[in-house]
Protein backbone atom coordinates (compact mmCIF):
# COMPACT_ATOMS: atom_id res chain seq x y z
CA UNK A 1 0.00 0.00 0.00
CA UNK A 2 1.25 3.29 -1.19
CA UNK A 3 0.57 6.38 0.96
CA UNK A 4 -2.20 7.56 -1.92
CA UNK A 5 -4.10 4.54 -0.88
CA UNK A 6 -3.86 5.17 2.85
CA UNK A 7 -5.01 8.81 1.80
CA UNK A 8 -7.92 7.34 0.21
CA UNK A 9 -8.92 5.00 2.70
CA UNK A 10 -8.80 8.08 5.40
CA UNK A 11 -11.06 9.65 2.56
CA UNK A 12 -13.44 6.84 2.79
CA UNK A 13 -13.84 6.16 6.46
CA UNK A 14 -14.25 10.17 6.53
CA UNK A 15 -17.34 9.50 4.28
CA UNK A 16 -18.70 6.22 5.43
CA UNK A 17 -18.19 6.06 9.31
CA UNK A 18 -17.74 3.00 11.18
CA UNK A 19 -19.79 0.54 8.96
CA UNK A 20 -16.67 1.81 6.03
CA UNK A 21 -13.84 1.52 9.38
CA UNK A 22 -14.62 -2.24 9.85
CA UNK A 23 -14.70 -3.06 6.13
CA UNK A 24 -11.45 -1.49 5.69
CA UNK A 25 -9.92 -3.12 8.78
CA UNK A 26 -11.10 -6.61 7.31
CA UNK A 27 -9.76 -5.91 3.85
CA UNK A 28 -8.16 -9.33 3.04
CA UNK A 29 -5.51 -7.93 0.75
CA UNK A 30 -4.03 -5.93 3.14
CA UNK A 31 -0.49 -7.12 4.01
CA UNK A 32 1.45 -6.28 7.49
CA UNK A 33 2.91 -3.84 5.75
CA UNK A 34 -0.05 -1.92 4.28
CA UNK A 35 -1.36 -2.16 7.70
CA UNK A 36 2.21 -0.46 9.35
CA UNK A 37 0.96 1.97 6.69
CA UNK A 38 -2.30 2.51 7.70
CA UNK A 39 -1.70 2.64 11.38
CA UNK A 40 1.37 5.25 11.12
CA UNK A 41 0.06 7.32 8.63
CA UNK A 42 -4.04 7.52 8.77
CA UNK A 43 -4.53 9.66 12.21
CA UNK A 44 -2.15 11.97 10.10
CA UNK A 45 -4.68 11.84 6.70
CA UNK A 46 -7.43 12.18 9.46
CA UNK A 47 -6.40 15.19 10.72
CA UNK A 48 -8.29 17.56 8.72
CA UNK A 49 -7.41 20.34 5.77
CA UNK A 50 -5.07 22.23 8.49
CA UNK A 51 -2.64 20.72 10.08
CA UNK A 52 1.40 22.04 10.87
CA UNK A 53 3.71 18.63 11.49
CA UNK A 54 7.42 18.79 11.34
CA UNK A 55 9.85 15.91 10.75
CA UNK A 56 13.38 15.64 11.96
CA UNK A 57 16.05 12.71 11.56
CA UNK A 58 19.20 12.79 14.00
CA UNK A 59 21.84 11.19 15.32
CA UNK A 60 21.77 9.38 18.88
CA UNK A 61 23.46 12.48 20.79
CA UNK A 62 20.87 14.91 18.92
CA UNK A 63 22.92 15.99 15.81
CA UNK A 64 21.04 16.17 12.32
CA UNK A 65 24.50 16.84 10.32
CA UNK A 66 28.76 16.05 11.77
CA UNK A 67 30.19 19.46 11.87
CA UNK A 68 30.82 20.71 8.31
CA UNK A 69 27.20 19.74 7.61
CA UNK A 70 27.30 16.26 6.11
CA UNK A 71 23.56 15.24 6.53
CA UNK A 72 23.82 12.00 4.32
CA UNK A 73 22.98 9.87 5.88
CA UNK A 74 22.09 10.53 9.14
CA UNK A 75 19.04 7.91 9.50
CA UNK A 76 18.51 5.01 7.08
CA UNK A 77 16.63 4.04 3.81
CA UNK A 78 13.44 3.48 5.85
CA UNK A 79 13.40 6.76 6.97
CA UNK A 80 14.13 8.61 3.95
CA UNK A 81 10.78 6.47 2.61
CA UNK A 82 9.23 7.93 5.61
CA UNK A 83 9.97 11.54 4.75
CA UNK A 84 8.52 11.32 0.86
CA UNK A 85 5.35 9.86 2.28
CA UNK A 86 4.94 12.60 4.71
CA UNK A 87 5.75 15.12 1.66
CA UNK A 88 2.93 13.28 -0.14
CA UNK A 89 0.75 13.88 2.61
CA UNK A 90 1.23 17.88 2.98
CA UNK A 91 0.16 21.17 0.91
CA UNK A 92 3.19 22.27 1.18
CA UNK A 93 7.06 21.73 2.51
CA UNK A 94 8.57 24.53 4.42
CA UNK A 95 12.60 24.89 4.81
CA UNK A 96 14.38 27.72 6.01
CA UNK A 97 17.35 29.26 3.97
CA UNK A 98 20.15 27.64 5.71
CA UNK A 99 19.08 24.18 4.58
CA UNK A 100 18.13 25.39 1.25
CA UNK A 101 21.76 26.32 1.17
CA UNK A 102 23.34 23.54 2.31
CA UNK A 103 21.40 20.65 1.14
CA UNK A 104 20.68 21.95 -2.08
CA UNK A 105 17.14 19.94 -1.30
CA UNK A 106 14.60 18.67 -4.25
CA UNK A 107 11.38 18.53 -1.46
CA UNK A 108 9.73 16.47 -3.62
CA UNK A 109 7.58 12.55 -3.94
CA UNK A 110 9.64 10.60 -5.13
CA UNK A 111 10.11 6.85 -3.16
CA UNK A 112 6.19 6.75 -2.84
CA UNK A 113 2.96 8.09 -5.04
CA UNK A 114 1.62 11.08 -4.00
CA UNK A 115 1.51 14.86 -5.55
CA UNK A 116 4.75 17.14 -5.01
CA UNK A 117 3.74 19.70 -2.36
CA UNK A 118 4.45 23.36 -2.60
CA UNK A 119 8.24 23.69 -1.91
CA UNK A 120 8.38 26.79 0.76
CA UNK A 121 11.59 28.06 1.19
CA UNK A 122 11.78 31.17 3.99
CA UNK A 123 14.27 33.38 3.54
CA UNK A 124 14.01 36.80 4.89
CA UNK A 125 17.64 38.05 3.60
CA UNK A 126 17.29 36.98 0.10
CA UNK A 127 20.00 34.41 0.57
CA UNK A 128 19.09 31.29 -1.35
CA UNK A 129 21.11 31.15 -4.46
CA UNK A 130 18.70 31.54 -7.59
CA UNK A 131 20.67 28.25 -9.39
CA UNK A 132 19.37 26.16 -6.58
CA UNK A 133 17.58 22.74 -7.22
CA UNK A 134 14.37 24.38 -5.66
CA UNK A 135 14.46 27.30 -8.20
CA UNK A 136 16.13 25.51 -11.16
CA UNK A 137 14.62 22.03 -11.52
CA UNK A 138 11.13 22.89 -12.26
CA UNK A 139 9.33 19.89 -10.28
CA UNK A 140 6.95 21.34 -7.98
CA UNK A 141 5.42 24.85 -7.74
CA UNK A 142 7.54 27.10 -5.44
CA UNK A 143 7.18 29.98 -2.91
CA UNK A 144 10.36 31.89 -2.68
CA UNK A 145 9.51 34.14 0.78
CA UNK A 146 11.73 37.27 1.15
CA UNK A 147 11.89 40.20 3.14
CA UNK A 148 11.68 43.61 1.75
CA UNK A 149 15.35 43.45 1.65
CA UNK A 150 17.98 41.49 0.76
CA UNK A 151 21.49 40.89 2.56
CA UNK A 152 23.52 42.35 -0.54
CA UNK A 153 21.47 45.53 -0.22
CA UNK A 154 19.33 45.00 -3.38
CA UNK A 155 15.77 44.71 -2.99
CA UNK A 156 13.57 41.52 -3.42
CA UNK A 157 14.25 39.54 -6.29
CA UNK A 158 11.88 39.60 -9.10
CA UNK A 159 11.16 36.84 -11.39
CA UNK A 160 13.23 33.67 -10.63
CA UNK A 161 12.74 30.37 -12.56
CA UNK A 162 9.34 28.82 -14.29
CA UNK A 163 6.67 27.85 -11.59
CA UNK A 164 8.47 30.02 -9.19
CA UNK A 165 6.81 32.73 -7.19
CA UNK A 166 8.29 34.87 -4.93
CA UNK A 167 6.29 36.25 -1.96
CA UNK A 168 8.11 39.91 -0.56
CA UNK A 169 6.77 39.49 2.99
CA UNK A 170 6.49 43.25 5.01
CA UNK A 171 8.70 42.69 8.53
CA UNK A 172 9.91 40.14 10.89
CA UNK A 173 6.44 39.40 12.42
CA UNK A 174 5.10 38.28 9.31
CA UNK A 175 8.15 35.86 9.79
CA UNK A 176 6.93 34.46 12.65
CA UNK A 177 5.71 30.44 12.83
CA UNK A 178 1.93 31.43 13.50
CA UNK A 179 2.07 34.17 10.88
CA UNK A 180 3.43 31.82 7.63
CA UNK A 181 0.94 29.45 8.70
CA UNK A 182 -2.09 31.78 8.50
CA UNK A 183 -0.37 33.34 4.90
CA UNK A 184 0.11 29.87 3.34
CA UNK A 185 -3.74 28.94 4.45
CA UNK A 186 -5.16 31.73 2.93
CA UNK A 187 -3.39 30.58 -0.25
CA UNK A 188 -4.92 27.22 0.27
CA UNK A 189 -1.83 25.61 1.86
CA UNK A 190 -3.30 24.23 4.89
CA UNK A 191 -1.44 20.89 5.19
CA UNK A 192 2.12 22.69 6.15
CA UNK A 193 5.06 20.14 6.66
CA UNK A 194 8.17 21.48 8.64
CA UNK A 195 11.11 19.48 6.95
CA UNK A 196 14.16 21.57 8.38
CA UNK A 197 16.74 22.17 9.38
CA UNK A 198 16.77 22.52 12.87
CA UNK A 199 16.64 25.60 13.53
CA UNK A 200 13.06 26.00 11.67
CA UNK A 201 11.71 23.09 12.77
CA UNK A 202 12.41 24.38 16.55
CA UNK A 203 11.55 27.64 15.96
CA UNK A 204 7.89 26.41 14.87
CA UNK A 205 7.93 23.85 17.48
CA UNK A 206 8.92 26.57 20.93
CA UNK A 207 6.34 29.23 19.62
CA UNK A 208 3.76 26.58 19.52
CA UNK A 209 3.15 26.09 15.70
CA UNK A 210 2.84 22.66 15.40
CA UNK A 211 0.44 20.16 16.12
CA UNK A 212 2.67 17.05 15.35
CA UNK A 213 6.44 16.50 15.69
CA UNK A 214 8.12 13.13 13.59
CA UNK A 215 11.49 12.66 15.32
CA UNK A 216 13.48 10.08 13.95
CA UNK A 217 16.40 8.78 15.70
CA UNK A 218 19.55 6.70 14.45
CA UNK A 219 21.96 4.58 16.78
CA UNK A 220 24.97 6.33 15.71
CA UNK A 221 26.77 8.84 17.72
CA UNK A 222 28.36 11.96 16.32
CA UNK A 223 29.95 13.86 19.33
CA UNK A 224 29.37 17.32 17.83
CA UNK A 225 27.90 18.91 14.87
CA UNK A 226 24.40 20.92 13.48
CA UNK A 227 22.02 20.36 16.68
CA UNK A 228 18.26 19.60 16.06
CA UNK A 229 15.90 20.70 18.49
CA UNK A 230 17.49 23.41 20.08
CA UNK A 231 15.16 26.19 22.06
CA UNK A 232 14.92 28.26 25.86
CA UNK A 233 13.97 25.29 27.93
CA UNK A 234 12.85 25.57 31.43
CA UNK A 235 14.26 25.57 34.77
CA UNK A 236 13.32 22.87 36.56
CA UNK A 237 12.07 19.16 34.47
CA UNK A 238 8.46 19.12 36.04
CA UNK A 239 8.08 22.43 33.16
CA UNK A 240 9.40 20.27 30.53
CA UNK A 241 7.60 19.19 27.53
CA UNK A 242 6.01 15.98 27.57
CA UNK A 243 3.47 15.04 25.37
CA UNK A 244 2.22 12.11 23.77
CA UNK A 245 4.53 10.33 22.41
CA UNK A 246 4.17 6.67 19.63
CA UNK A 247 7.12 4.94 19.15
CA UNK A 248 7.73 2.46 16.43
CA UNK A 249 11.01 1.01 14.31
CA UNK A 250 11.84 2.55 10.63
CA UNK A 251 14.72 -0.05 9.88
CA UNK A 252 17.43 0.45 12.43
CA UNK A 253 16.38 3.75 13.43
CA UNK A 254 13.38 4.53 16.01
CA UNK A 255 11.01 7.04 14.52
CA UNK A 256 9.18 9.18 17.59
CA UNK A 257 5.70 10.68 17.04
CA UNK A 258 4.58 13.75 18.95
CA UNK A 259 1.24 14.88 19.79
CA UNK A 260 1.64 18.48 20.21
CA UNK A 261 -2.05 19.47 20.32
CA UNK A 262 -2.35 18.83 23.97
CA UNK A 263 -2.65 21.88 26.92
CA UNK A 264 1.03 22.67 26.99
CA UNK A 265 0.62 24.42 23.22
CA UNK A 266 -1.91 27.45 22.75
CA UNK A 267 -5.89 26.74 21.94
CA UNK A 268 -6.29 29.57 20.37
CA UNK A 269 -7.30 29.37 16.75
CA UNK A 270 -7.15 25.42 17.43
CA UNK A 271 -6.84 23.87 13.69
CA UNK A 272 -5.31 26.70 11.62
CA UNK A 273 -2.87 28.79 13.97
C-alpha cells in the first residue's frame, strides 16, 4: 500500500463512518505492511485540511549533520521512505534558507505516489542562491519568501525560474511560525510540513506552531555537529515538555511521534494557527 491509498482510505472512512472503518480493517488484501501503513500514517490523513507537522532525523546524541554539515545519511533508507510519504501527505514543505543552502534539497515525492507539495523556502535576507535545485529544476510549484530586503542591499528579487513565485513578505512578524501558517492557508496551503533544518523546525515547534512533531532517531553517535531541536527550555524538568509520544522502528532507526495538540501548546485558533 502506497501512501495515496492510505489517503484514500482516510477519505473513505471520513465519508462512510464506522460501517466503512470495519470493512477497511477486514480488507483481506491488506499485508502487514499496508497495515504499518495505515496505522502510522491515517490519524495523520485524518487530521483535517489544516494541520502544521514537522519531521526531523538525528543522530543518537541529537545531531542532524557532523560538523561541516554532512547530513547524508544521518538515518537510514526506511526513513528517507518515511519523509517522501509525509511530503505526499502535505500542501506544502517549508525549509528555512540555511538548509536550502546547504542541502541543495529537491522537497519532492519521489520513493512513494503522492503529488509534489508546494516547496516553501523562507528566507528573509534573500540568501538562497537563484541556481538552486528548488528554483532551477522545475518539479513542484515554489514559494520563494523574502523580506523587503535582501542581505547584498538589493531589494527583493523579481522573477526567478518557471513555476516560481516569490512572496516579498512586510517585517519580521510576518516571519513568525503562526504568521506563515495563517499566509500559506489563505493561499490554500493548509497541510504545512516542517522538513528543516533545525533551527526552523524548533523555531515552529517553541512558539507553539505545530500540532505534530516526527522525530526520527539513528543509533549512531556523532559527538558534535548541526544540533536539532534546540530552544529556551525551562528551569526545573516538572516544566518540561512531555506530550504524547508513539514509538515504532523505521529499519534500524526509532522514529518518535509527537502529539503536540495537547494543553502545553496554545488553543487559540485550534486547527489553523
Amino acid at each position: 500500500m502506497d501512501t495515496a491509498r492510505v489517503a484514500a482510505a482516510a477519505d473513505a472512512r471520513r465519508a462512510g463512518g464506522a460501517a466503512d472503518t470495519r470493512q477497511a480493517d477486514d480488507d483481506d488484501d491488506l499485508t502487514p505492511g499496508a497495515r504499518l501503513l495505515l496505522d502510522r500514517y491515517l490519524s495523520l490523513c485524518l487530521a483535517g485540511p489544516y494541520v502544521t507537522f514537522a519531521q526531523l532525523g538525528q543522530s543518537l546524541d541529537g545531531f542532524i549533520a557532523t560538523r561541516t554539515g554532512d547530513a547524508d545519511y544521518v538515518t537510514g533508507e526506511e526513513d528517507r521512505d518515511h519523509l517522501h510519504r509525509l511530503r505526499a501527505l502535505a500542501d506544502a514543505v517549508v525549509v528555512g534558507a540555511g538548509t536550502a543552502v546547504s542541502d541543495n534539497p529537491r522537497l519532492t515525492v519521489r520513493t512513494c505516489s503522492g503529488a509534489n507539495p508546494v516547496r516553501v523556502v523562507i528566507d528573509p535576507r534573500g540568501r538562497v542562491p537563484r541556481d538552486c535545485h528548488l528554483f532551477m529544476d522545475g518539479s513542484a510549484p515554489t514559494l520563494w519568501v523574502v523580506g523587503p530586503d535582501r542581505e547584498d542591499g538589493q531589494g527583493a528579487p523579481g522573477r526567478v525560474g518557471d513555476g516560481v513565485e516569490v512572496l516579498t513578505l512586510p517585517d519580521r512578524e510576518a516571519f513568525a511560525p503562526r504568521a506563515l501558517v495563517r499566509t500559506l492557508a489563505a493561499r490554500g496551503l493548509g497541510r504545512v510540513l516542517v522538513e528543516g533544518g533545525g533551527v526552523t523546525v524548533s523555531r515552529f515547534l517553541h512558539e507553539r506552531a505545530l500540532h505534530r512533531l516526527y522525530v526520527t532517531v539513528a543509533p549512531v553517535l556523532l559527538g558534535d555537529g548541526v544540533p536539532g531541536i534546540r530552544f529556551d527550555g525551562p528551569d526545573v524538568m516538572r516544566d518540561a515538555l512531555r506530550p504524547p509520544v508513539r514509538r515504532s522502528h523505521v529499519g534500524e532507526d526509532t522514529l518518535f511521534e509527537l502529539d503536540l495538540r495537547g494543553a502545553a501548546f496554545a488553543e487559540e485558533d485550534e486547527g489553523t494557527l
